[in-house]
N, C-alpha and C. Protein backbone atom coordinates (compact mmCIF):
# COMPACT_ATOMS: atom_id res chain seq x y z
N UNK A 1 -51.27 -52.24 -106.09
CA UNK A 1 -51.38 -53.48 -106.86
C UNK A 1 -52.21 -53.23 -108.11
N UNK A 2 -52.02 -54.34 -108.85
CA UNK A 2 -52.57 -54.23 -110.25
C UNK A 2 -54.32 -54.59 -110.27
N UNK A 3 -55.37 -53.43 -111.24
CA UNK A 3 -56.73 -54.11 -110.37
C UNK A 3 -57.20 -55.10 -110.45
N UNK A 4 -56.46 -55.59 -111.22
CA UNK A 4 -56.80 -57.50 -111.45
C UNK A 4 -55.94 -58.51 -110.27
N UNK A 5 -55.06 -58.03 -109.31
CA UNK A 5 -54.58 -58.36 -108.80
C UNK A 5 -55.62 -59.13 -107.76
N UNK A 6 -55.72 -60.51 -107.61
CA UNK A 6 -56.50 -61.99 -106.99
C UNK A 6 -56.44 -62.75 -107.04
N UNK A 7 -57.07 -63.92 -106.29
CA UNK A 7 -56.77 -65.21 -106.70
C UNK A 7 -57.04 -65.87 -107.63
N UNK A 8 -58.11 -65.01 -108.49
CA UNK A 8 -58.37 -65.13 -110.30
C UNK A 8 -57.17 -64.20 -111.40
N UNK A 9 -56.16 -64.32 -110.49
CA UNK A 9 -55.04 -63.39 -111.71
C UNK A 9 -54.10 -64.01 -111.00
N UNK A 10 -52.71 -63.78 -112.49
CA UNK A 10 -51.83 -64.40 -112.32
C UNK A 10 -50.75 -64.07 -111.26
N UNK A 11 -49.59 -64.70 -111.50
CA UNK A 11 -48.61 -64.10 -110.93
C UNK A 11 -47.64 -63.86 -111.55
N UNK A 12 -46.93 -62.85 -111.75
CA UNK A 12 -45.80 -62.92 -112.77
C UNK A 12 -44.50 -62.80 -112.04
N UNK A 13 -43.47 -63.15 -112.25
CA UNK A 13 -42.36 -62.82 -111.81
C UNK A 13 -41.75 -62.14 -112.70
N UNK A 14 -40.58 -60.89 -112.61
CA UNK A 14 -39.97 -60.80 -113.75
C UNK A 14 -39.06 -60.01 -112.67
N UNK A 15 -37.90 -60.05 -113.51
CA UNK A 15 -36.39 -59.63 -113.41
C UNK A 15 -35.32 -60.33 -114.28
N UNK A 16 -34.28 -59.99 -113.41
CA UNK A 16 -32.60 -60.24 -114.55
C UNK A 16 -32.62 -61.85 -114.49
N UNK A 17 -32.02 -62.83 -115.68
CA UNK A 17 -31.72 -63.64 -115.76
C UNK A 17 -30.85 -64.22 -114.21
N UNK A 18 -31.12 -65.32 -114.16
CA UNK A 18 -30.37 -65.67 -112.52
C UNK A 18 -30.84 -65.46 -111.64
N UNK A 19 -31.85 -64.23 -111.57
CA UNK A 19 -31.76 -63.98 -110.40
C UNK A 19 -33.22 -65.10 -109.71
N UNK A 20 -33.20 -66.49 -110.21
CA UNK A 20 -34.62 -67.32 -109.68
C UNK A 20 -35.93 -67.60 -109.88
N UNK A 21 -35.96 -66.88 -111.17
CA UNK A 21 -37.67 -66.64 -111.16
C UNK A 21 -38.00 -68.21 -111.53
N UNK A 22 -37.44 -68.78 -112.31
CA UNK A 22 -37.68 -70.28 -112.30
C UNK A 22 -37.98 -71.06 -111.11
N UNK A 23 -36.93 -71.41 -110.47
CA UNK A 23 -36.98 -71.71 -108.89
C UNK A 23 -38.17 -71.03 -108.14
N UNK A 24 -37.86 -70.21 -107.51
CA UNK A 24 -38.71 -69.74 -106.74
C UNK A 24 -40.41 -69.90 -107.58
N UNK A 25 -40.52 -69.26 -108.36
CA UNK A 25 -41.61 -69.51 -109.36
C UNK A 25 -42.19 -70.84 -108.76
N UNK A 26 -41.49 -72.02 -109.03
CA UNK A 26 -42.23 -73.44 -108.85
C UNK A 26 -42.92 -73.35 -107.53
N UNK A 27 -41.64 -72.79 -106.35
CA UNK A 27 -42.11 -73.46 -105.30
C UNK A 27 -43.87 -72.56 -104.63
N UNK A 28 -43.73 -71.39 -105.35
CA UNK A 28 -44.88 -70.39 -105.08
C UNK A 28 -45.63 -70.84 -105.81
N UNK A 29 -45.77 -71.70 -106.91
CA UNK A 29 -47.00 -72.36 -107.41
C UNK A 29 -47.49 -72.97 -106.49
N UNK A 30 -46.70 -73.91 -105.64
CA UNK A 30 -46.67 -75.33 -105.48
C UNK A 30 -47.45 -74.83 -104.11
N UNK A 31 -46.63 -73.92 -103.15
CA UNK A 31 -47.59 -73.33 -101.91
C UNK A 31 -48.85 -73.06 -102.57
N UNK A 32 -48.96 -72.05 -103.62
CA UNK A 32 -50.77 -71.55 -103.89
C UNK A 32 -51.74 -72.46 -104.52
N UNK A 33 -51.38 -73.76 -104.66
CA UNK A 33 -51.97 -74.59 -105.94
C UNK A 33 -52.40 -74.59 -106.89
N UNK A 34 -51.23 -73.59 -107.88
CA UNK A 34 -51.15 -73.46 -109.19
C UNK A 34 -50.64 -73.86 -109.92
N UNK A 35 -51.10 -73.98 -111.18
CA UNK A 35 -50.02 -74.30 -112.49
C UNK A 35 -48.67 -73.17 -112.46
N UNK A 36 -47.69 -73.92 -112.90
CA UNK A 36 -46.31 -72.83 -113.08
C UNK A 36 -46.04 -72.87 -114.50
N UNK A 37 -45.53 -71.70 -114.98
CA UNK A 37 -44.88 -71.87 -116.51
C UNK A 37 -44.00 -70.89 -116.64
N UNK A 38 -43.08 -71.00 -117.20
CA UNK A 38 -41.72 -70.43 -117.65
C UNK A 38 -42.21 -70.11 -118.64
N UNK A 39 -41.73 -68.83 -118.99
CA UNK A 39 -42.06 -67.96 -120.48
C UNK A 39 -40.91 -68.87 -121.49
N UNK A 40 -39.52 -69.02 -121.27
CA UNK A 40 -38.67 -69.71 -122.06
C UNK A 40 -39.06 -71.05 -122.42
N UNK A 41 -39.66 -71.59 -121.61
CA UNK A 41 -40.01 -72.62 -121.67
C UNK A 41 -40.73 -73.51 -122.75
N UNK A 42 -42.24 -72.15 -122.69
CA UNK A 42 -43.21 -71.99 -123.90
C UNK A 42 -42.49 -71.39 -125.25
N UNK A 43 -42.03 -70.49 -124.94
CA UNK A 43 -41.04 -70.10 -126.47
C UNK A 43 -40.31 -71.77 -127.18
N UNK A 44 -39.84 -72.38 -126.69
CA UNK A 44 -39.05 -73.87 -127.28
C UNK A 44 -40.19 -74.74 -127.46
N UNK A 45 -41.46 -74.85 -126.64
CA UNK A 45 -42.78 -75.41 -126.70
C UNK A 45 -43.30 -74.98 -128.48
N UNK A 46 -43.95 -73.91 -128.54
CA UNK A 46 -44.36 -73.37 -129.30
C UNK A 46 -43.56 -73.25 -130.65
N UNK A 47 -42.22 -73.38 -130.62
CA UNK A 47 -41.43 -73.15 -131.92
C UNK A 47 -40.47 -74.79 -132.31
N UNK A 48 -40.25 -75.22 -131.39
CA UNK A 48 -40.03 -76.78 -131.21
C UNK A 48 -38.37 -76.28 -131.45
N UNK A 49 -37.85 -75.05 -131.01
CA UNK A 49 -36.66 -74.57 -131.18
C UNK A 49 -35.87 -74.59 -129.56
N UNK A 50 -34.56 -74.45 -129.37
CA UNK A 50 -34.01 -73.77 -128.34
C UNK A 50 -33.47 -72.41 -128.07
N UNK A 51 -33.89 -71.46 -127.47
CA UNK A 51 -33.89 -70.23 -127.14
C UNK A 51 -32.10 -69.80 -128.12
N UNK A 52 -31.31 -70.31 -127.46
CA UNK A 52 -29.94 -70.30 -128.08
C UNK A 52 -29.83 -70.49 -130.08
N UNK A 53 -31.01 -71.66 -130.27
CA UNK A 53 -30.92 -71.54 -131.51
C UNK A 53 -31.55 -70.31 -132.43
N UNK A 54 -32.44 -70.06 -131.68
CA UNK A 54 -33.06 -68.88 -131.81
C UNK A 54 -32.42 -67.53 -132.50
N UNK A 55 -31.70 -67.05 -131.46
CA UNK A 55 -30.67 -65.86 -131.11
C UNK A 55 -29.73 -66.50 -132.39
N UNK A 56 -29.39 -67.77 -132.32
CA UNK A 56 -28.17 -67.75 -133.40
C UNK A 56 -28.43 -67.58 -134.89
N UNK A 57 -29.90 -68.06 -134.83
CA UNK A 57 -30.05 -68.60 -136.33
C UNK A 57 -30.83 -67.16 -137.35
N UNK A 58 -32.21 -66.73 -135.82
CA UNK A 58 -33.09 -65.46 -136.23
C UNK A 58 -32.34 -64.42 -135.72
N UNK A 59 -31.66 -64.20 -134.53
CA UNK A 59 -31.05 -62.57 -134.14
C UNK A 59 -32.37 -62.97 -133.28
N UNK A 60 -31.69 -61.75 -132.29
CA UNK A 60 -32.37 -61.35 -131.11
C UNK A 60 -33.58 -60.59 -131.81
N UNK A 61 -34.31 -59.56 -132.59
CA UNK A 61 -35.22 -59.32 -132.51
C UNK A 61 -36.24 -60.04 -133.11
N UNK A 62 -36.12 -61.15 -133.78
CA UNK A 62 -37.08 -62.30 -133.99
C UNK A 62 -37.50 -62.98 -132.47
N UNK A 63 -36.34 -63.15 -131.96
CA UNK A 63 -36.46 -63.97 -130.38
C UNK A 63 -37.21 -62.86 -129.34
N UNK A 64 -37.65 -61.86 -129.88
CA UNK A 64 -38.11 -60.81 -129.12
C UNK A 64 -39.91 -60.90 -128.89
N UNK A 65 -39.51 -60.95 -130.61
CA UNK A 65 -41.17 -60.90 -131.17
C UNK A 65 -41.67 -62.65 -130.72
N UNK A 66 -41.06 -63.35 -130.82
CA UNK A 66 -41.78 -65.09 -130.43
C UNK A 66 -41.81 -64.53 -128.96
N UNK A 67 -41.06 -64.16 -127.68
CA UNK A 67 -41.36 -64.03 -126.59
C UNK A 67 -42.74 -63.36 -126.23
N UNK A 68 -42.94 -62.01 -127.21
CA UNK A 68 -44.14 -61.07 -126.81
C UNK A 68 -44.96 -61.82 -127.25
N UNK A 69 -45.10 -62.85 -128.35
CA UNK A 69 -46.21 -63.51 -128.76
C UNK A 69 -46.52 -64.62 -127.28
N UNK A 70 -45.77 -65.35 -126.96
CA UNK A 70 -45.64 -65.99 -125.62
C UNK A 70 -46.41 -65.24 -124.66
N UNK A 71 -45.79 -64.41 -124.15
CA UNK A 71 -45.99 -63.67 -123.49
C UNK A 71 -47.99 -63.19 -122.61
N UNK A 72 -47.65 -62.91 -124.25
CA UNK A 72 -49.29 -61.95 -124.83
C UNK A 72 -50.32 -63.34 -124.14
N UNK A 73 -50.00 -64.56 -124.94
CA UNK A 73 -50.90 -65.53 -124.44
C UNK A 73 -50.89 -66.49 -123.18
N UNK A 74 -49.90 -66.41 -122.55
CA UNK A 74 -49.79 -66.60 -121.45
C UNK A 74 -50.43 -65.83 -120.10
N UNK A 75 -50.67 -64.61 -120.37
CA UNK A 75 -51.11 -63.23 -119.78
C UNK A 75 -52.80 -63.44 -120.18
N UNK A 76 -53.20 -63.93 -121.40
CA UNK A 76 -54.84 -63.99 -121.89
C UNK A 76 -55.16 -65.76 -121.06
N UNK A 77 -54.22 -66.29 -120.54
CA UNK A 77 -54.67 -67.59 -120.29
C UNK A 77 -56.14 -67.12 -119.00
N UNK A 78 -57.25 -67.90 -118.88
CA UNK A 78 -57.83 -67.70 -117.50
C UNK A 78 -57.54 -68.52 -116.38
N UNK A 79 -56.33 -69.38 -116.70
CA UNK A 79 -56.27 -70.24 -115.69
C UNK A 79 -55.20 -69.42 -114.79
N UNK A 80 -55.48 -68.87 -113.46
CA UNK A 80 -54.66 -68.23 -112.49
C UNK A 80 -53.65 -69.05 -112.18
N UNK A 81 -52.32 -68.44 -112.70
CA UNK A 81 -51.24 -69.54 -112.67
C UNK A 81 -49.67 -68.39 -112.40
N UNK A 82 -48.33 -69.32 -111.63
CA UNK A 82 -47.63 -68.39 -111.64
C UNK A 82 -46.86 -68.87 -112.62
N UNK A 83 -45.76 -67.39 -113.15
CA UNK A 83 -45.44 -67.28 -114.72
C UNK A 83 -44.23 -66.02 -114.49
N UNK A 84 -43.17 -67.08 -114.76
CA UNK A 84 -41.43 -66.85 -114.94
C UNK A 84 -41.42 -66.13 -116.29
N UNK A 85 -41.55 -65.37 -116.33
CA UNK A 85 -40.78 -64.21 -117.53
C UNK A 85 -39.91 -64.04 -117.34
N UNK A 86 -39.58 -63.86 -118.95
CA UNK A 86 -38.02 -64.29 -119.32
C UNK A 86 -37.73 -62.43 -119.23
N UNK A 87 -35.68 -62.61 -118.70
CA UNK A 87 -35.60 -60.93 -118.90
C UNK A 87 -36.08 -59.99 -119.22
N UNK A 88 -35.80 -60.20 -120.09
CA UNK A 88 -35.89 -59.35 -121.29
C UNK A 88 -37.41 -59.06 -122.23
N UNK A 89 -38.18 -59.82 -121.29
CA UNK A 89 -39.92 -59.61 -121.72
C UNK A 89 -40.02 -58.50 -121.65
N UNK A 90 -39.60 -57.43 -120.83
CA UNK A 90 -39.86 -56.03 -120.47
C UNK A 90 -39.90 -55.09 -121.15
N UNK A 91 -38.84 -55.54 -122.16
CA UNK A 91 -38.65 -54.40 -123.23
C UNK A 91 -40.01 -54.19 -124.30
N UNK A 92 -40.45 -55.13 -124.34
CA UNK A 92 -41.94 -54.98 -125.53
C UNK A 92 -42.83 -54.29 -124.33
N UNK A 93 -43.03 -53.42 -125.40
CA UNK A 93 -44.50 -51.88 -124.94
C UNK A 93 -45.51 -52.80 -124.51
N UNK A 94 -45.75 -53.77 -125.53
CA UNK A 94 -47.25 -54.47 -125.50
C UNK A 94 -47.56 -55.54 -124.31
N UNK A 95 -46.35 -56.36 -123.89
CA UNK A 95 -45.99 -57.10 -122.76
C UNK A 95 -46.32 -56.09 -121.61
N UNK A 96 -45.12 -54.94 -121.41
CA UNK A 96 -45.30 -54.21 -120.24
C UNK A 96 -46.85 -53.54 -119.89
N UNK A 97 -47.35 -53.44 -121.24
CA UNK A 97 -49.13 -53.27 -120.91
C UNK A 97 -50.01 -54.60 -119.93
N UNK A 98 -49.29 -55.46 -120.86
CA UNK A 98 -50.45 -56.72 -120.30
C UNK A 98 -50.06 -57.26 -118.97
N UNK A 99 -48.59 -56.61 -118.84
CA UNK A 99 -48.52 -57.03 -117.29
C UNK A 99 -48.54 -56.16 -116.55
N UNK A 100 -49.57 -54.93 -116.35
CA UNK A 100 -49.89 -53.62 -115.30
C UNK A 100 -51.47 -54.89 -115.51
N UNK A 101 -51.69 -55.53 -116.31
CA UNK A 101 -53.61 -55.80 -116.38
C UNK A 101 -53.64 -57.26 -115.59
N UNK A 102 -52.32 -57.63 -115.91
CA UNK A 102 -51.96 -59.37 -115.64
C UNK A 102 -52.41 -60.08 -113.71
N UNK A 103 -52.30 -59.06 -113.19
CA UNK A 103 -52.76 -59.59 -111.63
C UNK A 103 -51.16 -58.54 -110.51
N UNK A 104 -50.30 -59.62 -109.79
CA UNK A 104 -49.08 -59.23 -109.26
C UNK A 104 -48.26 -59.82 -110.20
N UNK A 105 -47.42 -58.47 -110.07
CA UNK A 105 -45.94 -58.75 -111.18
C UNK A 105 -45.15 -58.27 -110.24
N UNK A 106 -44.21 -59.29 -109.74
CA UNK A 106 -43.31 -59.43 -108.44
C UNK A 106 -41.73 -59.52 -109.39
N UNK A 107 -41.44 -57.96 -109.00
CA UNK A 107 -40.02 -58.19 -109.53
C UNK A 107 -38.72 -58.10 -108.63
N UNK A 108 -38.24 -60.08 -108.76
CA UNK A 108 -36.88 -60.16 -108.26
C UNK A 108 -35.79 -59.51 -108.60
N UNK A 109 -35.30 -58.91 -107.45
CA UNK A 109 -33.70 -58.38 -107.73
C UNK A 109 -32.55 -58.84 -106.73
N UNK A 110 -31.55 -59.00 -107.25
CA UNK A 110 -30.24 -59.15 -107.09
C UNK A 110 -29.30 -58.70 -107.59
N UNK A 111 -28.11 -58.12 -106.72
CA UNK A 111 -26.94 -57.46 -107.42
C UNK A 111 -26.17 -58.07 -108.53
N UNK A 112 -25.76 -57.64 -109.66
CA UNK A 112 -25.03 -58.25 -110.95
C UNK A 112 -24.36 -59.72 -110.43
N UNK A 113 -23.67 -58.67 -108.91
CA UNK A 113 -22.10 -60.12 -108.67
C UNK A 113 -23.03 -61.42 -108.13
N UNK A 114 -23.78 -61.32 -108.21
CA UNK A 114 -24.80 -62.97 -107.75
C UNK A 114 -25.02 -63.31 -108.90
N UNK A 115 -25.53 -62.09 -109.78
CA UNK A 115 -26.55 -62.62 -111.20
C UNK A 115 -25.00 -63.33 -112.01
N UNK A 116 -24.32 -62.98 -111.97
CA UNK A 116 -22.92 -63.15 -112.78
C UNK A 116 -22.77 -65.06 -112.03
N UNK A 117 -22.42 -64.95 -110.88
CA UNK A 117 -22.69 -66.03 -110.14
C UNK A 117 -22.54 -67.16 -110.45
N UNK A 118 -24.45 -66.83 -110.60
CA UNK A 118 -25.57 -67.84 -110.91
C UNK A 118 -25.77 -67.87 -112.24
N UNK A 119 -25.12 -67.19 -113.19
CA UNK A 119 -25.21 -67.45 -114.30
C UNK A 119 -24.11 -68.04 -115.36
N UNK A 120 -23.23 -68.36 -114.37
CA UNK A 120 -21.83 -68.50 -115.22
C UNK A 120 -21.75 -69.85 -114.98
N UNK A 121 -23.07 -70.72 -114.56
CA UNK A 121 -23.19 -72.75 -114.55
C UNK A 121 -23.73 -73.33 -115.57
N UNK A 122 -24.28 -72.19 -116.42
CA UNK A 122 -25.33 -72.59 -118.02
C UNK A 122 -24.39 -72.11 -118.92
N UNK A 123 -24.97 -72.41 -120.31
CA UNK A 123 -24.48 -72.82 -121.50
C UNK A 123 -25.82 -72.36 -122.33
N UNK A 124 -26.66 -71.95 -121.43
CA UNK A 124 -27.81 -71.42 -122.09
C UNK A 124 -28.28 -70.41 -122.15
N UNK A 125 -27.72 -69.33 -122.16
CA UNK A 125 -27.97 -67.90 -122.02
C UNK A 125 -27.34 -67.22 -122.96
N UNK A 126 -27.54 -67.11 -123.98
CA UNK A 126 -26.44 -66.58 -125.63
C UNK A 126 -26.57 -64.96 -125.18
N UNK A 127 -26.93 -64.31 -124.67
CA UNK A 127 -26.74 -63.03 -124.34
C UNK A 127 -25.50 -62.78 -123.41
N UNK A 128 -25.03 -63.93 -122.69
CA UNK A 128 -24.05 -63.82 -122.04
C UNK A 128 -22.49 -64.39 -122.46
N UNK A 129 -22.65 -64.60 -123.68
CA UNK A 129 -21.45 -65.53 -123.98
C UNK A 129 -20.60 -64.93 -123.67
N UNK A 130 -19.58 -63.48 -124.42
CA UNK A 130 -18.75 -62.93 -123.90
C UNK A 130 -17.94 -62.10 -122.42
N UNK A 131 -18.87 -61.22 -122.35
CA UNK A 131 -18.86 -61.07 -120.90
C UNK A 131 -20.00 -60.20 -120.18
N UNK A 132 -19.88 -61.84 -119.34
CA UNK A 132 -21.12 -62.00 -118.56
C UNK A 132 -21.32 -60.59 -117.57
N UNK A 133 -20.58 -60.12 -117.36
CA UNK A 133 -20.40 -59.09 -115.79
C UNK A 133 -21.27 -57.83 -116.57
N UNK A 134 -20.35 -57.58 -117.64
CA UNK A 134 -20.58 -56.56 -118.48
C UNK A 134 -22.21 -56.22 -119.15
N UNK A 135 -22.39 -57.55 -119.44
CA UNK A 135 -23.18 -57.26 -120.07
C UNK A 135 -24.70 -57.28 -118.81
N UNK A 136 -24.26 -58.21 -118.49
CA UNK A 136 -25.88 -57.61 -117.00
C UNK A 136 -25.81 -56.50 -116.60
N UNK A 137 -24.84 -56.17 -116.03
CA UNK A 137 -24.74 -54.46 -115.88
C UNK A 137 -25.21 -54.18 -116.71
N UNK A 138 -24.86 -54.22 -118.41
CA UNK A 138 -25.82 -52.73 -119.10
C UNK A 138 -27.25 -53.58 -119.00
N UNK A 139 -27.57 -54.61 -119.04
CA UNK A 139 -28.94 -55.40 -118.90
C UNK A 139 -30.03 -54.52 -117.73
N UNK A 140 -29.09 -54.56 -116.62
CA UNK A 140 -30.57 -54.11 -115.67
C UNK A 140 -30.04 -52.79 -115.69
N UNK A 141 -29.13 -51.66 -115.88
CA UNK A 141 -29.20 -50.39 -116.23
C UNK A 141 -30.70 -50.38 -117.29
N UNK A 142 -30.41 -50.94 -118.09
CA UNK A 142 -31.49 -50.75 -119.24
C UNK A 142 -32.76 -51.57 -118.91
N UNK A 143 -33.22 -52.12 -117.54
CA UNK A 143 -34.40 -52.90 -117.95
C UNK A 143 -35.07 -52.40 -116.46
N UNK A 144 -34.07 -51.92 -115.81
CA UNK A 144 -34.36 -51.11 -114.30
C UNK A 144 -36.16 -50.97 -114.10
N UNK A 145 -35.80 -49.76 -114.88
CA UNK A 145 -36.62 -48.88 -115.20
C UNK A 145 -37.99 -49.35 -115.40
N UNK A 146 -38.22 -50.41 -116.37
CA UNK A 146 -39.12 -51.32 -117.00
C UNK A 146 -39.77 -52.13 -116.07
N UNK A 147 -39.01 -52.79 -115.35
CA UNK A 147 -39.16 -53.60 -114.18
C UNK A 147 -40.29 -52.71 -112.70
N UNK A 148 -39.13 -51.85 -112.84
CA UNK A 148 -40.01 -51.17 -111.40
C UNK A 148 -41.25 -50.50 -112.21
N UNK A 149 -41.68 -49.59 -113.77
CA UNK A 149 -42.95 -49.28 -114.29
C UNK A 149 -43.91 -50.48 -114.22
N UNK A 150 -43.70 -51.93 -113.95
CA UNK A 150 -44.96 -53.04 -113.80
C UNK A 150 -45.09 -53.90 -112.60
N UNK A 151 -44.06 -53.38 -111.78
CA UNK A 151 -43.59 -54.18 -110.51
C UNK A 151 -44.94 -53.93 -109.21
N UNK A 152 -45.33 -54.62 -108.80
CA UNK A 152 -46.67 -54.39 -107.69
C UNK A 152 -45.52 -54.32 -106.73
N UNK A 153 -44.78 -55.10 -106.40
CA UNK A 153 -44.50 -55.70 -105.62
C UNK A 153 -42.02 -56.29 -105.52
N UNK A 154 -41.24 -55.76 -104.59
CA UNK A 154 -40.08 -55.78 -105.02
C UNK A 154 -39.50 -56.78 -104.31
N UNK A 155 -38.87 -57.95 -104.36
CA UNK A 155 -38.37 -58.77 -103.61
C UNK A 155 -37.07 -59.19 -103.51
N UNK A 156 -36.41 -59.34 -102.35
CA UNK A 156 -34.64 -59.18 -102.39
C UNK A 156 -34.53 -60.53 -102.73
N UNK A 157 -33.55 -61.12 -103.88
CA UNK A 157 -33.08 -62.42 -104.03
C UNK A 157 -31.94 -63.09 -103.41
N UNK A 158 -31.58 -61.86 -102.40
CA UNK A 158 -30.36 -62.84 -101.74
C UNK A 158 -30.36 -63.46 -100.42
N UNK A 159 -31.59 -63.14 -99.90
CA UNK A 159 -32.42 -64.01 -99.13
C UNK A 159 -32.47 -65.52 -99.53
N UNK A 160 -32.47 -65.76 -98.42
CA UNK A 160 -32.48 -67.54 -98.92
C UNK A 160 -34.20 -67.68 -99.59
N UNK A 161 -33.86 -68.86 -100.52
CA UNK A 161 -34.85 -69.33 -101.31
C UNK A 161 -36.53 -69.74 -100.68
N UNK A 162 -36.27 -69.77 -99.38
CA UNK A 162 -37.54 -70.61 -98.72
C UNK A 162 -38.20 -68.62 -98.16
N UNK A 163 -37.17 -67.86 -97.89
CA UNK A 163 -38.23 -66.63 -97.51
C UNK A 163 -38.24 -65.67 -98.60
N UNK A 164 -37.56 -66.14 -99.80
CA UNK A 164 -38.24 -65.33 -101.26
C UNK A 164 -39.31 -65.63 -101.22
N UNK A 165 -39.97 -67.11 -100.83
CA UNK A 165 -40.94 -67.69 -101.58
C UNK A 165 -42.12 -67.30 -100.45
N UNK A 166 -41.84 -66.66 -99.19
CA UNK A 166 -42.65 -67.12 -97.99
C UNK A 166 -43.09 -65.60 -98.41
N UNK A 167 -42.40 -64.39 -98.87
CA UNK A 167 -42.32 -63.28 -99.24
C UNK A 167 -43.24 -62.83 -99.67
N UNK A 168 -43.44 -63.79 -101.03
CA UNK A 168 -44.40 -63.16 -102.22
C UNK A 168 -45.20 -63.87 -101.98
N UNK A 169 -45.60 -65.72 -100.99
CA UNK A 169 -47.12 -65.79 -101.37
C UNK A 169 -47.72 -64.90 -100.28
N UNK A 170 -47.04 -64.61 -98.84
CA UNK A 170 -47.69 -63.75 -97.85
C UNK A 170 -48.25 -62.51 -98.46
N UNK A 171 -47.22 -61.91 -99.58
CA UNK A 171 -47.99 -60.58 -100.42
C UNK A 171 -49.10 -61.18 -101.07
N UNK A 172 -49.25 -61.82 -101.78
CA UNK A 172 -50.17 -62.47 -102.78
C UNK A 172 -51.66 -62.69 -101.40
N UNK A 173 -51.32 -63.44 -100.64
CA UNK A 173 -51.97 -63.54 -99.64
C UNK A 173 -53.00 -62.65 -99.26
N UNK A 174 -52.06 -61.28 -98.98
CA UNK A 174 -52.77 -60.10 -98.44
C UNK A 174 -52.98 -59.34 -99.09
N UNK A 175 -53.19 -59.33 -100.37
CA UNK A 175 -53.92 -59.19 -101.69
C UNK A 175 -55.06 -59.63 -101.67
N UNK A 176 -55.40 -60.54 -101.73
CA UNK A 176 -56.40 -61.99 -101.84
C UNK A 176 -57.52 -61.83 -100.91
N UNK A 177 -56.72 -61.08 -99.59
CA UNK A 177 -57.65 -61.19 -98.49
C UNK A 177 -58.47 -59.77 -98.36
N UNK A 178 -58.04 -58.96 -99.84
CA UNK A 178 -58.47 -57.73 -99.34
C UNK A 178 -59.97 -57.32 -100.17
């Protein structure tokens, strides 16, 4: 675990789009009695934009740099809180630093054909417009790697939703207690 990893550090979730970190995220606040926040969330907070407008209007590496800025301060907050990172947070050097310092960074996985799934009910994911299959495949080929270099901790998402969540606070737990 990470040495900040306690009940004075955060929690991060991170993995592929779909695969829950929203969801699950809440309900593991809601067991530890924490604040929850979505990294996407704060990006539309902070810019008074939508992620989609983003990507359309700046290109993806503007939408890169507002995430790591997100990111960065979400990670400096002191309030021990859990925190849905968005995909693709992984790819910034400076992110993947602050989340080895950030507390547990619990990364969900699930196979593409779920992430494809669960992702083909939104209208909000501009990385996926064309094709969705395709492009997650090269997504976690390319973010694999990234994921498991900050990951404390690996959790299967095709488990039902109530023992994702029973999963990571029992880890968090026995963290806490050590």
């Amino acid at each position: 675990m990470n040495s900040t990893s306690s009940s004075s550090a955060h929690i991060v979730l991170i993995g592929m789009m779909g695969v829950g970190k929203s969801t699950v995220g809440r309900r593991v606040a809601k067991e530890l009695s924490r604040p929850f926040v979505d990294s996407d969330d704060e990006v539309v907070a902070q810019t008074g934009r939508a992620v989609t407008e983003i990507f359309a209007t700046d290109g993806e590496p503007a939408f890169r740099a507002i995430e790591a800025g997100v990111m960065a301060d979400l990670l400096r907050s002191p309030i021990p809180s859990v925190i849905a990172a968005a995909g693709g947070s992984v790819l910034s050097e400076a992110t993947r630093s602050a989340l080895r310092e950030s507390g547990t960074v619990v990364w969900m996985r699930a196979p593409v054909d779920v992430l494809v799934g669960r992702t083909s009910r939104g209208t909000h994911r501009p990385a996926l417009a064309n094709d969705p299959r395709a492009t997650l495949t090269q997504m976690e080929s390319d973010r694999a790697s990234l994921y498991s270099e900050v990951a404390d901790l690996t959790v299967d998402c095709t488990a039902p939703i109530s023992d994702v969540v029973s999963s990571i606070v029992r880890s968090v737990n026995e963290v806490d207690a050590q």
